[in-house]
N, C-alpha and C. Protein backbone atom coordinates (compact mmCIF):
# COMPACT_ATOMS: atom_id res chain seq x y z
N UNK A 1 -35.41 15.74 -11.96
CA UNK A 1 -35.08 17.08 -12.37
C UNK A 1 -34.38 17.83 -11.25
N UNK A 2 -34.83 17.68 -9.82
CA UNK A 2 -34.28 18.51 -8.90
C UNK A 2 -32.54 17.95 -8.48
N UNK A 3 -32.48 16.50 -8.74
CA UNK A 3 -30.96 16.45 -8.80
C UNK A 3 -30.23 16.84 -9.84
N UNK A 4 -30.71 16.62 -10.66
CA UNK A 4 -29.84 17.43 -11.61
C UNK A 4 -29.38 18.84 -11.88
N UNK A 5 -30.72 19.64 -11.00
CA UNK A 5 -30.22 21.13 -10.56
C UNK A 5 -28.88 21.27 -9.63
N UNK A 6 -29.29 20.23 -8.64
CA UNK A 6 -28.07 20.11 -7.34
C UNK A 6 -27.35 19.73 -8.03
N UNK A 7 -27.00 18.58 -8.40
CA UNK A 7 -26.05 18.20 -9.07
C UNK A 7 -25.33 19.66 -10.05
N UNK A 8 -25.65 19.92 -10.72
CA UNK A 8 -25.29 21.19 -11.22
C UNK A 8 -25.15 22.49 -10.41
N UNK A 9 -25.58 22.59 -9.61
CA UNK A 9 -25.07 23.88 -9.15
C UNK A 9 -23.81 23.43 -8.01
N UNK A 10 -23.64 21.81 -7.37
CA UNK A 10 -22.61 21.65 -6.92
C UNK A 10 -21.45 21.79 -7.40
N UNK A 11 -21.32 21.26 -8.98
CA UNK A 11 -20.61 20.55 -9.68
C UNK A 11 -20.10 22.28 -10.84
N UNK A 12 -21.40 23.19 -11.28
CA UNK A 12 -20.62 24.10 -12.24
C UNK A 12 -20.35 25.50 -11.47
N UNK A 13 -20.99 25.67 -10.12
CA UNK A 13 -20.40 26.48 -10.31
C UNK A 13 -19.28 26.26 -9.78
N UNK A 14 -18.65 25.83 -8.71
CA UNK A 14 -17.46 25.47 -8.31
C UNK A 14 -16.42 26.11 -9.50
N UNK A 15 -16.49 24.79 -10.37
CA UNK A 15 -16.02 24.69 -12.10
C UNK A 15 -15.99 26.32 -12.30
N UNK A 16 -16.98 27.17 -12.84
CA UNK A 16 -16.80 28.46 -13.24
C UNK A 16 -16.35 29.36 -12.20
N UNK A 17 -16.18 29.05 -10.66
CA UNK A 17 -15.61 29.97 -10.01
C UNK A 17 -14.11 29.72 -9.62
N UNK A 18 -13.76 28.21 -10.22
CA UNK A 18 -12.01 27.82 -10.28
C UNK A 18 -11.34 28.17 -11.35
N UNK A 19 -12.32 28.08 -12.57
CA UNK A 19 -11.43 28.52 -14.03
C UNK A 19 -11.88 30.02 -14.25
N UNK A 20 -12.47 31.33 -13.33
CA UNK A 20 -12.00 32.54 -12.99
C UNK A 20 -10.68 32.73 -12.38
N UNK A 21 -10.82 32.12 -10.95
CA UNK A 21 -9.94 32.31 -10.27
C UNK A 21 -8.19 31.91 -10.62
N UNK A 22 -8.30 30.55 -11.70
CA UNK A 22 -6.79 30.57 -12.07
C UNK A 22 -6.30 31.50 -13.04
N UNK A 23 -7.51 32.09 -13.73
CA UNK A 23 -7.13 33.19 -14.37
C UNK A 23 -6.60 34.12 -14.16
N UNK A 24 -7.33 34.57 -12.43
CA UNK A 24 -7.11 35.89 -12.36
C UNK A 24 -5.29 35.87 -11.53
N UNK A 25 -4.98 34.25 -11.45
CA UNK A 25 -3.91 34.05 -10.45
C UNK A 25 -2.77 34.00 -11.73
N UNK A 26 -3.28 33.59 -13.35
CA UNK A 26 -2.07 33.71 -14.12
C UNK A 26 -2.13 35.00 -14.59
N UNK A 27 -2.61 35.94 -14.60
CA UNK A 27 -2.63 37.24 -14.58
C UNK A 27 -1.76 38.11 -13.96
N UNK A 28 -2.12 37.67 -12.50
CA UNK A 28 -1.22 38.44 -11.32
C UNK A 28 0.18 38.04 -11.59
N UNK A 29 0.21 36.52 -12.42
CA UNK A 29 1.83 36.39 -12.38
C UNK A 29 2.82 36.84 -13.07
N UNK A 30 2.01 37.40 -14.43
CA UNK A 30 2.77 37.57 -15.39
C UNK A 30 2.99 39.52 -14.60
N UNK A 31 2.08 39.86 -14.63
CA UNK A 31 1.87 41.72 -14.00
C UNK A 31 3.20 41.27 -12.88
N UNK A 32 3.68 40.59 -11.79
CA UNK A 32 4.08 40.20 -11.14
C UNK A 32 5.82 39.76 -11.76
N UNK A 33 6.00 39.19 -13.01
CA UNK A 33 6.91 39.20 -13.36
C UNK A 33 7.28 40.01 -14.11
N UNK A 34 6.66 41.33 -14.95
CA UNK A 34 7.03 41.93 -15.22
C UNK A 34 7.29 43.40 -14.86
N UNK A 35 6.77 43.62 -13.16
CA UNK A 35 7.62 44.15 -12.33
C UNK A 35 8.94 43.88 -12.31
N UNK A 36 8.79 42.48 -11.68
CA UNK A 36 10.45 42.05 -11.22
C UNK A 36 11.49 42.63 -12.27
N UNK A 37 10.96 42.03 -13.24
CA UNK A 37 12.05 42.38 -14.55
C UNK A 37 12.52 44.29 -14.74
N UNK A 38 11.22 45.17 -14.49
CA UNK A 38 11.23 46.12 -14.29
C UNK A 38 12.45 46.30 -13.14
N UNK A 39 12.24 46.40 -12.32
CA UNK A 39 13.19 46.59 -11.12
C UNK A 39 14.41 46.09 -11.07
N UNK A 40 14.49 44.70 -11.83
CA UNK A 40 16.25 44.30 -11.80
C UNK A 40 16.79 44.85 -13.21
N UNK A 41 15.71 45.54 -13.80
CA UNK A 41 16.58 46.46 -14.85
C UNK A 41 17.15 47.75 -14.50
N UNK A 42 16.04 48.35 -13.70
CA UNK A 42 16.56 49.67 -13.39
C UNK A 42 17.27 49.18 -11.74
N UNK A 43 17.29 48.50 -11.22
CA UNK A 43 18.42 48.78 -10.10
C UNK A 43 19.90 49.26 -10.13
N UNK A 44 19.86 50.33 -9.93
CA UNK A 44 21.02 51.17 -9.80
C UNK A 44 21.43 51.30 -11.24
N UNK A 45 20.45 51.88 -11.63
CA UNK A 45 20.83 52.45 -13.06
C UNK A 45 19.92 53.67 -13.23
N UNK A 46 21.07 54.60 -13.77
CA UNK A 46 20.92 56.11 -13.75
C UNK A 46 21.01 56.81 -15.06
N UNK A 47 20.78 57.70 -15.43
CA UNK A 47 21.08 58.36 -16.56
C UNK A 47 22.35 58.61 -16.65
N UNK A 48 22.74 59.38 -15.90
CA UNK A 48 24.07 59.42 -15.68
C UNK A 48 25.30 58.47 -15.22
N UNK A 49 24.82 57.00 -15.05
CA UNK A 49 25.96 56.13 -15.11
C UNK A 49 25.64 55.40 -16.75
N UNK A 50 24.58 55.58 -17.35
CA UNK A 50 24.86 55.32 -18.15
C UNK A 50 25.52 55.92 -19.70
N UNK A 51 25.20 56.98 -19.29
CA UNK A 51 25.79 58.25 -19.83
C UNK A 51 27.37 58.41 -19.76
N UNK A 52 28.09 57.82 -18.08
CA UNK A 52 29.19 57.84 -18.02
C UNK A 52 30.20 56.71 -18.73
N UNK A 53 29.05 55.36 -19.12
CA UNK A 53 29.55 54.61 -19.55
C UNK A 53 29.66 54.64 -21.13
N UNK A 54 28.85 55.39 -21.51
CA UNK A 54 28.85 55.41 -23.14
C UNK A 54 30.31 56.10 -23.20
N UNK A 55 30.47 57.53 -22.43
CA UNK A 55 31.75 58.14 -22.67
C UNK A 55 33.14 57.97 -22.65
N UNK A 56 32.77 56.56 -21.55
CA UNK A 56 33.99 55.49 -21.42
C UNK A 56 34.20 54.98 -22.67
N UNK A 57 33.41 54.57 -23.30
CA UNK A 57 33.62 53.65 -24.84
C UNK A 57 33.61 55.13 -25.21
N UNK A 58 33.41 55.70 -25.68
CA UNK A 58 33.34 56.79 -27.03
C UNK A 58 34.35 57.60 -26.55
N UNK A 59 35.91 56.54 -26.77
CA UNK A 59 36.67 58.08 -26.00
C UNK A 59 37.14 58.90 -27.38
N UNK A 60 36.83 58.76 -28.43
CA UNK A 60 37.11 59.77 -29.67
C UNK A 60 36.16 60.76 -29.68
N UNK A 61 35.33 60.86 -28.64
CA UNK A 61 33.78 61.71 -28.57
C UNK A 61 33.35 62.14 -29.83
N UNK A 62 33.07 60.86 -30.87
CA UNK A 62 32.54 60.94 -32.09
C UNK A 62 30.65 60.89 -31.64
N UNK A 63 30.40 60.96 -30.57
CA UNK A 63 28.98 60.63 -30.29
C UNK A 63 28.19 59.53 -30.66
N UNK A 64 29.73 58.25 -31.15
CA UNK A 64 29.15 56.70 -31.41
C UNK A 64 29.91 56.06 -31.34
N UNK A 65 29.67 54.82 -31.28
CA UNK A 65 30.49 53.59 -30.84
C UNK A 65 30.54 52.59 -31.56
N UNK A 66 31.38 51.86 -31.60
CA UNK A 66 31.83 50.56 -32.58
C UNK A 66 31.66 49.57 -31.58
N UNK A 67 31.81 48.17 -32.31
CA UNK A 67 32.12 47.13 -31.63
C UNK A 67 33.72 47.04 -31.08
N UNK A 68 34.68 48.02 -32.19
CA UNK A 68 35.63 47.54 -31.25
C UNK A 68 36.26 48.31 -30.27
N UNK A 69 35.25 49.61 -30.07
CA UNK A 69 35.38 50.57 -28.91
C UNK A 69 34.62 49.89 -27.88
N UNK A 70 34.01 49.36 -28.00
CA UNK A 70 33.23 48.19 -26.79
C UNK A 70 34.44 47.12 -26.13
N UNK A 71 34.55 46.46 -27.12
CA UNK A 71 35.70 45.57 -27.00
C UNK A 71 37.12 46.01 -26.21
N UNK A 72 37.33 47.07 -26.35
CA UNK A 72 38.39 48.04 -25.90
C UNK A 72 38.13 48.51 -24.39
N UNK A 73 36.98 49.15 -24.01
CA UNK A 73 36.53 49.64 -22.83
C UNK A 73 36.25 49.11 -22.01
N UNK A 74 35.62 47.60 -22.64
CA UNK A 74 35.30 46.64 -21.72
C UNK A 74 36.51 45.95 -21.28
N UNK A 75 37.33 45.46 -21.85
CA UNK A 75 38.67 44.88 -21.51
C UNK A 75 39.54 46.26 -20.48
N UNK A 76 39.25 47.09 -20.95
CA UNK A 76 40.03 48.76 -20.00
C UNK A 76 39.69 48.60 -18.65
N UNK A 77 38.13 48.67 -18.80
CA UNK A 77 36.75 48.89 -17.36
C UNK A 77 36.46 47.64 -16.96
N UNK A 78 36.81 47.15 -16.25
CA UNK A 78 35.86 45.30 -15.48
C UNK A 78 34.41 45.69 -15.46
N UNK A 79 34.75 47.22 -14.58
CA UNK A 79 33.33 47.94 -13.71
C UNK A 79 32.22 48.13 -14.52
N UNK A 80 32.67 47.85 -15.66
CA UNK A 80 31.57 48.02 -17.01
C UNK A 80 30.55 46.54 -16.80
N UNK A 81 30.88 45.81 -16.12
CA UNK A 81 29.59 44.75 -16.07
C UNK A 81 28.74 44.96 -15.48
N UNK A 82 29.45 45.74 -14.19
CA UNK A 82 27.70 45.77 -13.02
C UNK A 82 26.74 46.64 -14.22
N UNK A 83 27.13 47.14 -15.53
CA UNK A 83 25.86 47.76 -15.90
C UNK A 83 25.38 46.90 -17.17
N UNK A 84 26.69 46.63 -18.05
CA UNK A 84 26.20 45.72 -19.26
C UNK A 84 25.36 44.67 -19.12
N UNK A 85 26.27 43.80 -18.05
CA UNK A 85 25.68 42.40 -17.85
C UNK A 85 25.96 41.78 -18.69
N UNK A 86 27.01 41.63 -19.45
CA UNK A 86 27.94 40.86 -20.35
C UNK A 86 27.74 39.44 -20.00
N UNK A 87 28.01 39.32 -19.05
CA UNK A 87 28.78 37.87 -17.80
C UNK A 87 30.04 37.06 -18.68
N UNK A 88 30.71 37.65 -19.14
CA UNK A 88 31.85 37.14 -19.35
C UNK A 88 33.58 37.93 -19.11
N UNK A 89 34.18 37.12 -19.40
CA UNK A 89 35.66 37.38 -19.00
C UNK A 89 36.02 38.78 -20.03
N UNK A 90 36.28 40.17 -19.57
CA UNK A 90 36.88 40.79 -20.25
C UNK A 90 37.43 41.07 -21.52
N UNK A 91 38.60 39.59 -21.52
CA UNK A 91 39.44 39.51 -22.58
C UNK A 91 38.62 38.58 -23.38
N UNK A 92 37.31 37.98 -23.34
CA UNK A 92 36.37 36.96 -24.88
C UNK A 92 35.95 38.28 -25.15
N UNK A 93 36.64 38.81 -26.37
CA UNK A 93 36.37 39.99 -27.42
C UNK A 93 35.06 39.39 -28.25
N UNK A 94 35.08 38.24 -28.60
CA UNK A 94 33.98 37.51 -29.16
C UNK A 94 32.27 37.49 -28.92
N UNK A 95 32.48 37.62 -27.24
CA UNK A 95 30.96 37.55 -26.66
C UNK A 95 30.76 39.17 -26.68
N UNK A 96 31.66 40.11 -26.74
CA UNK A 96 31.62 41.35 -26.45
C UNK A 96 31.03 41.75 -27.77
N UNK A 97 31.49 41.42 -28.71
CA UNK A 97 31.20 41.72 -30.05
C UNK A 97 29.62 41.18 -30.51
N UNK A 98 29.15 39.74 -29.58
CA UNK A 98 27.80 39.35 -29.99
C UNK A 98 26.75 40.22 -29.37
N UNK A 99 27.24 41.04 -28.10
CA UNK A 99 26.52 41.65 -27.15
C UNK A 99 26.37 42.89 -27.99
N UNK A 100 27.13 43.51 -28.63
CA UNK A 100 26.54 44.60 -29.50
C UNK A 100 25.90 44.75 -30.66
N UNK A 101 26.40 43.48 -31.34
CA UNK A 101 25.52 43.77 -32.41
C UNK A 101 23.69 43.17 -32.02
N UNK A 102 23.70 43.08 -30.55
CA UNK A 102 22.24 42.68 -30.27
C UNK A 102 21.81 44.13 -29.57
N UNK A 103 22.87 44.85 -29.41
CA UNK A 103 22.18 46.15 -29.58
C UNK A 103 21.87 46.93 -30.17
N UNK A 104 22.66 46.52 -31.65
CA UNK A 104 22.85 47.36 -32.78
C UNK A 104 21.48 46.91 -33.64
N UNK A 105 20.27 47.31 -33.67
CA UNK A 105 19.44 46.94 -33.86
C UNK A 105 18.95 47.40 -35.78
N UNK A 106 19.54 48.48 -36.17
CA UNK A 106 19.88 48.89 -37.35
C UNK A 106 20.77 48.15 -38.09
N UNK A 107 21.99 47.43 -37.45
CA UNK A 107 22.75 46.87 -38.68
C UNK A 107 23.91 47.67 -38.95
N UNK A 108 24.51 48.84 -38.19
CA UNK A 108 25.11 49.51 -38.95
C UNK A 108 26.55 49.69 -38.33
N UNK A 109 26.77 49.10 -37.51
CA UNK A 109 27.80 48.80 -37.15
C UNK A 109 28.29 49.67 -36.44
N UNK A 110 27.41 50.95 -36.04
CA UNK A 110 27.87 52.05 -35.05
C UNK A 110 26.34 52.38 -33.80
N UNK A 111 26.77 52.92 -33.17
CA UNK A 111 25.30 52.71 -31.71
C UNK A 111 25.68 54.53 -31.37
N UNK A 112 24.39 55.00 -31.33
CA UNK A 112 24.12 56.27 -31.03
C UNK A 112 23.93 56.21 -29.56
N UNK A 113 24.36 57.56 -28.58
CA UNK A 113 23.98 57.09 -27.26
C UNK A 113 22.74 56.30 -26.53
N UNK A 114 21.67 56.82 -27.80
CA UNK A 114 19.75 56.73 -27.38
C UNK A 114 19.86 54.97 -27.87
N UNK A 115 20.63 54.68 -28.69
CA UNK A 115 20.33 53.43 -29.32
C UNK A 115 21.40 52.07 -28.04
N UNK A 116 22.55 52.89 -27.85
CA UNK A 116 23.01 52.42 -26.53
C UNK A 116 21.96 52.22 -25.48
N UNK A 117 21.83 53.30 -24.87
CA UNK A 117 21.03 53.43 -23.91
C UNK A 117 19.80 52.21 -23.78
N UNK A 118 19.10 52.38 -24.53
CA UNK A 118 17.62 51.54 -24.74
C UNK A 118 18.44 50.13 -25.03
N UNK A 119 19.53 50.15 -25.68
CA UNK A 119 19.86 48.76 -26.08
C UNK A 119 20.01 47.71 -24.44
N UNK A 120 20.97 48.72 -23.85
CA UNK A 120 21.24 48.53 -22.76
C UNK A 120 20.06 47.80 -21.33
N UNK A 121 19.43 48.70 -21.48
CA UNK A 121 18.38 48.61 -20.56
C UNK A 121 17.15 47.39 -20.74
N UNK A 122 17.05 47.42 -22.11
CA UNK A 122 16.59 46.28 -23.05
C UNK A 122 17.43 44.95 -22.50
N UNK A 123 18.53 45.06 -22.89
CA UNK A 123 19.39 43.56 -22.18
C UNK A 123 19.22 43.47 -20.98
N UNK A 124 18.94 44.48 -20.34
CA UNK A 124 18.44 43.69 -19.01
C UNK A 124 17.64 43.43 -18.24
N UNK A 125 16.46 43.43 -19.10
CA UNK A 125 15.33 42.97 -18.83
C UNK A 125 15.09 41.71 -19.16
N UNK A 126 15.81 41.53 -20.05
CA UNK A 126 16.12 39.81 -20.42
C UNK A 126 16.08 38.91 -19.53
């Protein structure tokens, strides 16, 4: 009987104090990655650059945007990536066009600044 206590208290708790501890270490990782993601979303992103960028596309200042006012601004502006994060060539109107309607979360084929905005910030947390 008394080895089997030893035996057991060598053997579980170890066991119950390793399958805490990887817990508490896949825990920290995920809290840990979803900082990171936090921070390389908002790095150097402002209200007001993003604000400046909606106005870049919305130059009819209808207070919305199309895909092919995207398409347009982005091919106009290069400088429009450090915020989109497109990662493609300007002139593929194609990827420009898939990038909005993954912002366009309604379907409707037009993006309100708030629906920009969040769309935006949303992609890059990705």
């Amino acid at each position: 009987w008394m080895v089997f206590q030893i035996v057991l208290k060598l053997m579980a708790v170890p066991l119950f104090v390793g399958l805490f501890v990887e817990r508490v270490i896949h825990e920290a990782r995920k809290v840990d990655l979803s900082s990171r993601k936090h921070a390389i979303a908002m790095n150097e992103v402002t209200f007001d650059h993003v604000r400046a960028t909606f106005e870049k596309i919305d130059r009819s200042r209808s207070c919305h945007i199309t895909a092919a006012d995207l398409v347009e601004a982005y091919a106009r502006n290069p400088e429009m990536e450090s915020l989109l994060r497109i990662g493609v060539d300007s002139n593929d109107s194609a990827v420009v066009e898939d990038y909005f309607r993954t912002l366009d979360h309604r379907s409707s084929g037009m993006l309100t600044f708030s629906e920009f905005a969040f769309g935006v910030l949303e992609h890059r947390c990705k």
